[in-house]
PDB file of N, CA and C in Angstrom:
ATOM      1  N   UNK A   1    -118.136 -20.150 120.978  1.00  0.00           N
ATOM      2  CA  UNK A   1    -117.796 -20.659 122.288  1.00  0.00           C
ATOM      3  C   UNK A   1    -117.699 -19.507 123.270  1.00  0.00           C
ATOM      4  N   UNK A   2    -117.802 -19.914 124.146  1.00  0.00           N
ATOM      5  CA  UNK A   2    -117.978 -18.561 125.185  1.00  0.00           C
ATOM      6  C   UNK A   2    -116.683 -18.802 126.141  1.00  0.00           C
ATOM      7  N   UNK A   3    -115.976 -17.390 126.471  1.00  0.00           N
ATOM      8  CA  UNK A   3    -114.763 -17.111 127.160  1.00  0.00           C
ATOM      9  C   UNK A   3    -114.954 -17.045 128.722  1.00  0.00           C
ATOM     10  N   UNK A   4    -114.501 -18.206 129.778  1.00  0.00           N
ATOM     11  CA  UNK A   4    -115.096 -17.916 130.770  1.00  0.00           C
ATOM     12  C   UNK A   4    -114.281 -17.099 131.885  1.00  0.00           C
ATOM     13  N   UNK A   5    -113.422 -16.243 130.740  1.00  0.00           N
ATOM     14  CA  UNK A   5    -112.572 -14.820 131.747  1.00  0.00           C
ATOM     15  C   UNK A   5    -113.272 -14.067 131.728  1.00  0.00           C
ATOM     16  N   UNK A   6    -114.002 -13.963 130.861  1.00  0.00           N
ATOM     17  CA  UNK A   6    -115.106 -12.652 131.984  1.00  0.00           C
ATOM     18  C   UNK A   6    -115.942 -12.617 132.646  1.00  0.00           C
ATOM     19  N   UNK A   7    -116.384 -14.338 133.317  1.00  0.00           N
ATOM     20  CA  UNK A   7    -116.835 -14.226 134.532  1.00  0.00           C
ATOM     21  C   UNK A   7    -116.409 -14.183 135.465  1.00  0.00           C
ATOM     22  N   UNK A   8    -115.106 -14.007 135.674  1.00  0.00           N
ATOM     23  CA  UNK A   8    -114.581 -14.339 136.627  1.00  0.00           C
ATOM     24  C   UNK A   8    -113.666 -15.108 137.488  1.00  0.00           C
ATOM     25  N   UNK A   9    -113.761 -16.319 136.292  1.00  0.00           N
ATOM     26  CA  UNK A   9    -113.052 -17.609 136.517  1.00  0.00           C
ATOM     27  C   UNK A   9    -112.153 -17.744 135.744  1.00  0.00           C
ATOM     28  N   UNK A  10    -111.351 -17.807 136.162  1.00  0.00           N
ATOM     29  CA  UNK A  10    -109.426 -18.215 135.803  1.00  0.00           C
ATOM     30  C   UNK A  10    -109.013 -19.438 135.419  1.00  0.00           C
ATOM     31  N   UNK A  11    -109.707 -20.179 135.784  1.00  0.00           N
ATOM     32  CA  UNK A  11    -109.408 -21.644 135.132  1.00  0.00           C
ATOM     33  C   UNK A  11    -108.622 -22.468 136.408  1.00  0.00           C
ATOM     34  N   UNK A  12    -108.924 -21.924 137.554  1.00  0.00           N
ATOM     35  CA  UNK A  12    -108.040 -22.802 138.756  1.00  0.00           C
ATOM     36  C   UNK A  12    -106.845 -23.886 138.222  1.00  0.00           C
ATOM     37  N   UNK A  13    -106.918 -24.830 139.218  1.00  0.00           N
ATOM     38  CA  UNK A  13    -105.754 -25.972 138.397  1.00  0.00           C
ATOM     39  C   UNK A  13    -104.953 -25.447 139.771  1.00  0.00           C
ATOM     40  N   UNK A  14    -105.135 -24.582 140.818  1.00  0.00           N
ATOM     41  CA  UNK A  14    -103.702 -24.595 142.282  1.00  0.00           C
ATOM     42  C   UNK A  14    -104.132 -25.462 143.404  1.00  0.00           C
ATOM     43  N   UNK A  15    -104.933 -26.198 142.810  1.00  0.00           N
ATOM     44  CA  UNK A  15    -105.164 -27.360 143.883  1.00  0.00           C
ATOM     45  C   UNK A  15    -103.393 -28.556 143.695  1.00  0.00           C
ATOM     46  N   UNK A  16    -103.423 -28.955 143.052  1.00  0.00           N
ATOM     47  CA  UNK A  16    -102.016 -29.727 142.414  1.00  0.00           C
ATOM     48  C   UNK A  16    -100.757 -28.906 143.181  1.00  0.00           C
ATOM     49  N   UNK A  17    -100.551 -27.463 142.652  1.00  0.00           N
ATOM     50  CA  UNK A  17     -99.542 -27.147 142.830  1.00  0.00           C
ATOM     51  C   UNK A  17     -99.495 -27.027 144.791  1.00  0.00           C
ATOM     52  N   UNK A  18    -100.642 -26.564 145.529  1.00  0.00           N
ATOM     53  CA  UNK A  18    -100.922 -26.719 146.770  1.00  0.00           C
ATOM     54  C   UNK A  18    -100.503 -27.733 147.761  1.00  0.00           C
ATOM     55  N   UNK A  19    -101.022 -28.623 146.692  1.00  0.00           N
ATOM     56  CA  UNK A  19    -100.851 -30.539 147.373  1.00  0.00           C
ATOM     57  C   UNK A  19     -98.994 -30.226 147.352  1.00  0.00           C
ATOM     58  N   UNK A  20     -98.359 -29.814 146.295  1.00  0.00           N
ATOM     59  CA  UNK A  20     -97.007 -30.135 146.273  1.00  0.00           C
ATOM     60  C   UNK A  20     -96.088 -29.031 147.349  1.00  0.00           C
ATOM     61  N   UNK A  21     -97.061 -28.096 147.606  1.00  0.00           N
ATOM     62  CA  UNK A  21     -95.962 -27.249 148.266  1.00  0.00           C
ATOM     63  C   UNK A  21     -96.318 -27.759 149.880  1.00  0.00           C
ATOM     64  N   UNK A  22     -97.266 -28.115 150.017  1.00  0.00           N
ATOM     65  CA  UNK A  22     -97.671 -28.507 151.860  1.00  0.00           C
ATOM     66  C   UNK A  22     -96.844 -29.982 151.466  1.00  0.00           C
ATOM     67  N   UNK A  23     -96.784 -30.459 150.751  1.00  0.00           N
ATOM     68  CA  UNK A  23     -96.171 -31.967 151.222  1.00  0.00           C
ATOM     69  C   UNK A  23     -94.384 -31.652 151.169  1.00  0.00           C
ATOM     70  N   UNK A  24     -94.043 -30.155 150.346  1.00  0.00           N
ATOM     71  CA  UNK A  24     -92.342 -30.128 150.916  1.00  0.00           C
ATOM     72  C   UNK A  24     -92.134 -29.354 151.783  1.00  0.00           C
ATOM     73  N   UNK A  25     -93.393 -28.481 152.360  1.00  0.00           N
ATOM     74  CA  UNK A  25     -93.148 -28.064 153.699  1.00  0.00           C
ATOM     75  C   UNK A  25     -92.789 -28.979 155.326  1.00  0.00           C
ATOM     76  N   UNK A  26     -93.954 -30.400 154.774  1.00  0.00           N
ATOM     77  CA  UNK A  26     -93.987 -31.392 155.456  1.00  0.00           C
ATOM     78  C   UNK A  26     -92.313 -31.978 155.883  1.00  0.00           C
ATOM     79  N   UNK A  27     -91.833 -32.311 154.700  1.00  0.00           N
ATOM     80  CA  UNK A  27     -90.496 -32.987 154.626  1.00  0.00           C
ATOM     81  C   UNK A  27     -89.609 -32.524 155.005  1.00  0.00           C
ATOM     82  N   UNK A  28     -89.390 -30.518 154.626  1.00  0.00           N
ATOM     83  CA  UNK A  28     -88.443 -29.870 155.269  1.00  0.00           C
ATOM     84  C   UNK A  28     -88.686 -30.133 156.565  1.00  0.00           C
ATOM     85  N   UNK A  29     -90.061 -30.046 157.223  1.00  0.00           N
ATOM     86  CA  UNK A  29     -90.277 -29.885 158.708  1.00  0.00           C
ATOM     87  C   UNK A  29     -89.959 -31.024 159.311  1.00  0.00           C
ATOM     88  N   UNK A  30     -89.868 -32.039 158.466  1.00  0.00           N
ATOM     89  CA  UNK A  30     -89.417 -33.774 159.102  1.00  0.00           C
ATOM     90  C   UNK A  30     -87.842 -34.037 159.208  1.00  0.00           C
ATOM     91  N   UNK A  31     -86.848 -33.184 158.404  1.00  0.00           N
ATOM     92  CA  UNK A  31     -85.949 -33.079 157.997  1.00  0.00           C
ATOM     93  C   UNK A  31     -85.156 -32.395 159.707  1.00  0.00           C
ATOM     94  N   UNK A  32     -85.753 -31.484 159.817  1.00  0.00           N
ATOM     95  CA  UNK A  32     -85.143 -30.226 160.712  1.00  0.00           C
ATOM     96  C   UNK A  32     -85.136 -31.282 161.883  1.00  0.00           C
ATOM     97  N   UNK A  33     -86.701 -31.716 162.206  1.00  0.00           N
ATOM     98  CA  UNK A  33     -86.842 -32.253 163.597  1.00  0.00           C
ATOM     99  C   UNK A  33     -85.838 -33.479 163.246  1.00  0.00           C
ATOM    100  N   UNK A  34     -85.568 -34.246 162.374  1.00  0.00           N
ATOM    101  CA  UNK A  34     -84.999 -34.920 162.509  1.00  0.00           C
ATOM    102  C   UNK A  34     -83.186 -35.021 162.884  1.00  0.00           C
ATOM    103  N   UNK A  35     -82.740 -33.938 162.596  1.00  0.00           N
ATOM    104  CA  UNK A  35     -81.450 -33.639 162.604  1.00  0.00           C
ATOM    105  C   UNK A  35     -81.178 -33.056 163.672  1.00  0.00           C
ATOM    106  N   UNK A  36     -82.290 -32.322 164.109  1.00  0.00           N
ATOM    107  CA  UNK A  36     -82.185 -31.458 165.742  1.00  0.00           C
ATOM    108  C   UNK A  36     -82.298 -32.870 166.632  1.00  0.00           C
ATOM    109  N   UNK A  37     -82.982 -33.423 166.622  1.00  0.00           N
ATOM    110  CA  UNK A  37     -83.163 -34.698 167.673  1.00  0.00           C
ATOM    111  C   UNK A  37     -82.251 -35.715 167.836  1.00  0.00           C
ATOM    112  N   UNK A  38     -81.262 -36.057 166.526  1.00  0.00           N
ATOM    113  CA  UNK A  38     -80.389 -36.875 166.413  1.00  0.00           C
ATOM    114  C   UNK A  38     -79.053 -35.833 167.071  1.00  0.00           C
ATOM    115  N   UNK A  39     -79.118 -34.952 166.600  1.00  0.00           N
ATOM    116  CA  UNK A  39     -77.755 -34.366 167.062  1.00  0.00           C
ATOM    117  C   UNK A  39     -77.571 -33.858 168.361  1.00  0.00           C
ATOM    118  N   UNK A  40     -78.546 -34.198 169.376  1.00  0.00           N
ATOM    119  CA  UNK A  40     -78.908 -33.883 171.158  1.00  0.00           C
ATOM    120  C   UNK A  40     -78.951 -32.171 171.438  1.00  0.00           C
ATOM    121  N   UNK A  41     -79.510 -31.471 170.125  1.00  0.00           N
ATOM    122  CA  UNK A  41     -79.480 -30.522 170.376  1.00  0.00           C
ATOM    123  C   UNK A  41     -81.146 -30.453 170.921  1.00  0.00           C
ATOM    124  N   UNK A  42     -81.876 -30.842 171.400  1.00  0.00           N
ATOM    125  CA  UNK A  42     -83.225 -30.735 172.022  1.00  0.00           C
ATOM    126  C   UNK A  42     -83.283 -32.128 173.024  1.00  0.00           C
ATOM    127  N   UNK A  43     -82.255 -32.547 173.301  1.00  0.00           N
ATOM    128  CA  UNK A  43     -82.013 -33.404 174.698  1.00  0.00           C
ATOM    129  C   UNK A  43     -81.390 -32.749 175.637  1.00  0.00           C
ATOM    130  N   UNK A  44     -81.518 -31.561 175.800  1.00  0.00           N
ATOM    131  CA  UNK A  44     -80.769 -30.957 177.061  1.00  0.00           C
ATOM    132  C   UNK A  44     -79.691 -30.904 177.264  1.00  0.00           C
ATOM    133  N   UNK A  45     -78.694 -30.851 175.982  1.00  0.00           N
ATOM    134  CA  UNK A  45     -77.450 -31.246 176.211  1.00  0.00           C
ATOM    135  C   UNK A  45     -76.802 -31.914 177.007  1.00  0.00           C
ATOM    136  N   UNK A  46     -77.654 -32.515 178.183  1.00  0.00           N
ATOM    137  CA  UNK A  46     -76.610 -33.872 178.237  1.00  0.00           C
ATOM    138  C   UNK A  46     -75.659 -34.946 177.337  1.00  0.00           C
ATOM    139  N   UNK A  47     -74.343 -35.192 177.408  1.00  0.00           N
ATOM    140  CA  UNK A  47     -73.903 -36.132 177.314  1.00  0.00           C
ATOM    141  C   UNK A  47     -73.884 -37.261 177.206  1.00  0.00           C
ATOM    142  N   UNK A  48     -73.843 -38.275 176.511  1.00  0.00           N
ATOM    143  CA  UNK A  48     -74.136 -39.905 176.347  1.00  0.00           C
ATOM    144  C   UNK A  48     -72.713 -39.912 176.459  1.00  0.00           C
ATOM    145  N   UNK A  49     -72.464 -41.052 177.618  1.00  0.00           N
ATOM    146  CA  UNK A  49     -71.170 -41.818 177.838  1.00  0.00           C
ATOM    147  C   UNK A  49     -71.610 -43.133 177.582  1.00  0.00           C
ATOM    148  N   UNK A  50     -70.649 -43.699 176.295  1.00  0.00           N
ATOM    149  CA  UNK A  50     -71.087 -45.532 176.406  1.00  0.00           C
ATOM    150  C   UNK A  50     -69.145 -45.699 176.650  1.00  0.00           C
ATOM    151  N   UNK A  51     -69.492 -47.266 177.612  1.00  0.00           N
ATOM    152  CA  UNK A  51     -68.289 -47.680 177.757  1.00  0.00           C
ATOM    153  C   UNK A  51     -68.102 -48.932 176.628  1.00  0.00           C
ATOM    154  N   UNK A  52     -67.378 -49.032 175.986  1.00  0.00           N
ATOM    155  CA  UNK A  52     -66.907 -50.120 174.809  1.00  0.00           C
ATOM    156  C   UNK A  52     -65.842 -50.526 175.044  1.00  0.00           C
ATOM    157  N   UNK A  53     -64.933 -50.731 176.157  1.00  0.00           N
ATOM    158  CA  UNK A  53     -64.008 -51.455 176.628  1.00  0.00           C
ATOM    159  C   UNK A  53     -64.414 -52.753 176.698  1.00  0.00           C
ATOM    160  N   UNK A  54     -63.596 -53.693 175.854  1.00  0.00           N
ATOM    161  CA  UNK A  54     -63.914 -55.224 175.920  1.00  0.00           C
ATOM    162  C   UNK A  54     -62.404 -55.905 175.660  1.00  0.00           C
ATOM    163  N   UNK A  55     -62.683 -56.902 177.042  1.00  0.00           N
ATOM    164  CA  UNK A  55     -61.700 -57.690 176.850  1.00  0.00           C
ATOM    165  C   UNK A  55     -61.812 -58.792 176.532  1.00  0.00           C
ATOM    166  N   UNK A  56     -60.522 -59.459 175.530  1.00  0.00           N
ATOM    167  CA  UNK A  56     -60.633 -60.238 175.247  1.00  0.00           C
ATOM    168  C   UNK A  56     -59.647 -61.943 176.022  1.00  0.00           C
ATOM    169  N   UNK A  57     -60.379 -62.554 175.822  1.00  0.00           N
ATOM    170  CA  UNK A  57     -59.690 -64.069 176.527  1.00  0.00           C
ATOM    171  C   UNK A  57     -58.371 -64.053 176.274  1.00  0.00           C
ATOM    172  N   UNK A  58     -57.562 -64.781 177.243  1.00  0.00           N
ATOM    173  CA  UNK A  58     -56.252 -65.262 176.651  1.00  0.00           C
ATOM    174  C   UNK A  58     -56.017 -66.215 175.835  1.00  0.00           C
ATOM    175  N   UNK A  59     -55.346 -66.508 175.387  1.00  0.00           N
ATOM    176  CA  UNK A  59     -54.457 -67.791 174.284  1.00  0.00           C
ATOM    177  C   UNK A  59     -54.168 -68.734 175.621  1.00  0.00           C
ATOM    178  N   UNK A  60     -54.319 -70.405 175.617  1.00  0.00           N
ATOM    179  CA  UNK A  60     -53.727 -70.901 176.290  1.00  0.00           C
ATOM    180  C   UNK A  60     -52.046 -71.064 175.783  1.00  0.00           C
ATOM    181  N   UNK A  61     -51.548 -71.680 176.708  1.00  0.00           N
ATOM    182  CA  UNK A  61     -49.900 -71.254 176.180  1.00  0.00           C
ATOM    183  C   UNK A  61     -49.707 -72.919 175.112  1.00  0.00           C
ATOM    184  N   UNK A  62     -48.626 -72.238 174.314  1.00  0.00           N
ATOM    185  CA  UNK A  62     -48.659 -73.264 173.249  1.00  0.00           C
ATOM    186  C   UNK A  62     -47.765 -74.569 173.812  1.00  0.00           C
ATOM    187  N   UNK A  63     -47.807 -75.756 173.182  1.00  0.00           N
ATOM    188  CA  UNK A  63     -47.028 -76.916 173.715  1.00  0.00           C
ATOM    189  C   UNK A  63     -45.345 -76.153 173.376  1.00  0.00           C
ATOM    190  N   UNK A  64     -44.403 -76.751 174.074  1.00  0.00           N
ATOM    191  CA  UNK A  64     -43.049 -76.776 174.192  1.00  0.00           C
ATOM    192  C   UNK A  64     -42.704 -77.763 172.977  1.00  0.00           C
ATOM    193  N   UNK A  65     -42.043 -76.865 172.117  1.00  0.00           N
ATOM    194  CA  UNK A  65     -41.524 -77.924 170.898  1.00  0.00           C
ATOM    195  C   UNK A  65     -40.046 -78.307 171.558  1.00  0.00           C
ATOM    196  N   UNK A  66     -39.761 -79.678 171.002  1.00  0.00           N
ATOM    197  CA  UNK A  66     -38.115 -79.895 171.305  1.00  0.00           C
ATOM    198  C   UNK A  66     -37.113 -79.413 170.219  1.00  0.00           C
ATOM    199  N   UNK A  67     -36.276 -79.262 170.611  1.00  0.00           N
ATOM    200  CA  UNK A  67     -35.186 -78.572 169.707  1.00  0.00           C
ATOM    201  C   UNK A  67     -34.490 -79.817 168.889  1.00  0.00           C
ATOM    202  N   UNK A  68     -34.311 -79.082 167.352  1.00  0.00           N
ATOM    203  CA  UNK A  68     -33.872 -79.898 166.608  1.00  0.00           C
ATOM    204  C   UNK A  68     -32.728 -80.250 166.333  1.00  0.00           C
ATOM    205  N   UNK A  69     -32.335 -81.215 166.317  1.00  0.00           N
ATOM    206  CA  UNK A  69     -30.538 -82.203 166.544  1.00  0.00           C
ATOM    207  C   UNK A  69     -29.495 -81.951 165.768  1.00  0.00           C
TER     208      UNK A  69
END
């Protein structure tokens, strides 16, 4: 059988490991933007004011019980 290290060829196979390192570069990079964007650190630091003051209805008033004898 013939050895094909001494032509030159190594036997590749870093296609696989390639695919895996660009797809967790991908995720870290989805990760970052995602946490920078949620946390308004690339909104200009403006402020979000929400108002959540809610009122609620009154009770109508209850009937007058009579007092017991």
């Amino acid at each position: 059988m013939a050895d094909n290290t001494s032509s030159g060829n190594s036997g590749g196979g870093g296609a696989g490991m390639g695919v895996i390192v660009g797809v967790l570069i991908v995720v870290v990079i989805a990760l970052v933007a995602f946490f920078a964007f949620n946390s308004g650190m690339l909104s200009g630091g403006s402020a979000k004011k929400v108002d959540v003051s809610v009122s609620a209805p009154s009770l109508p008033s209850a009937p007058s019980v009579p007092a017991p004898k």
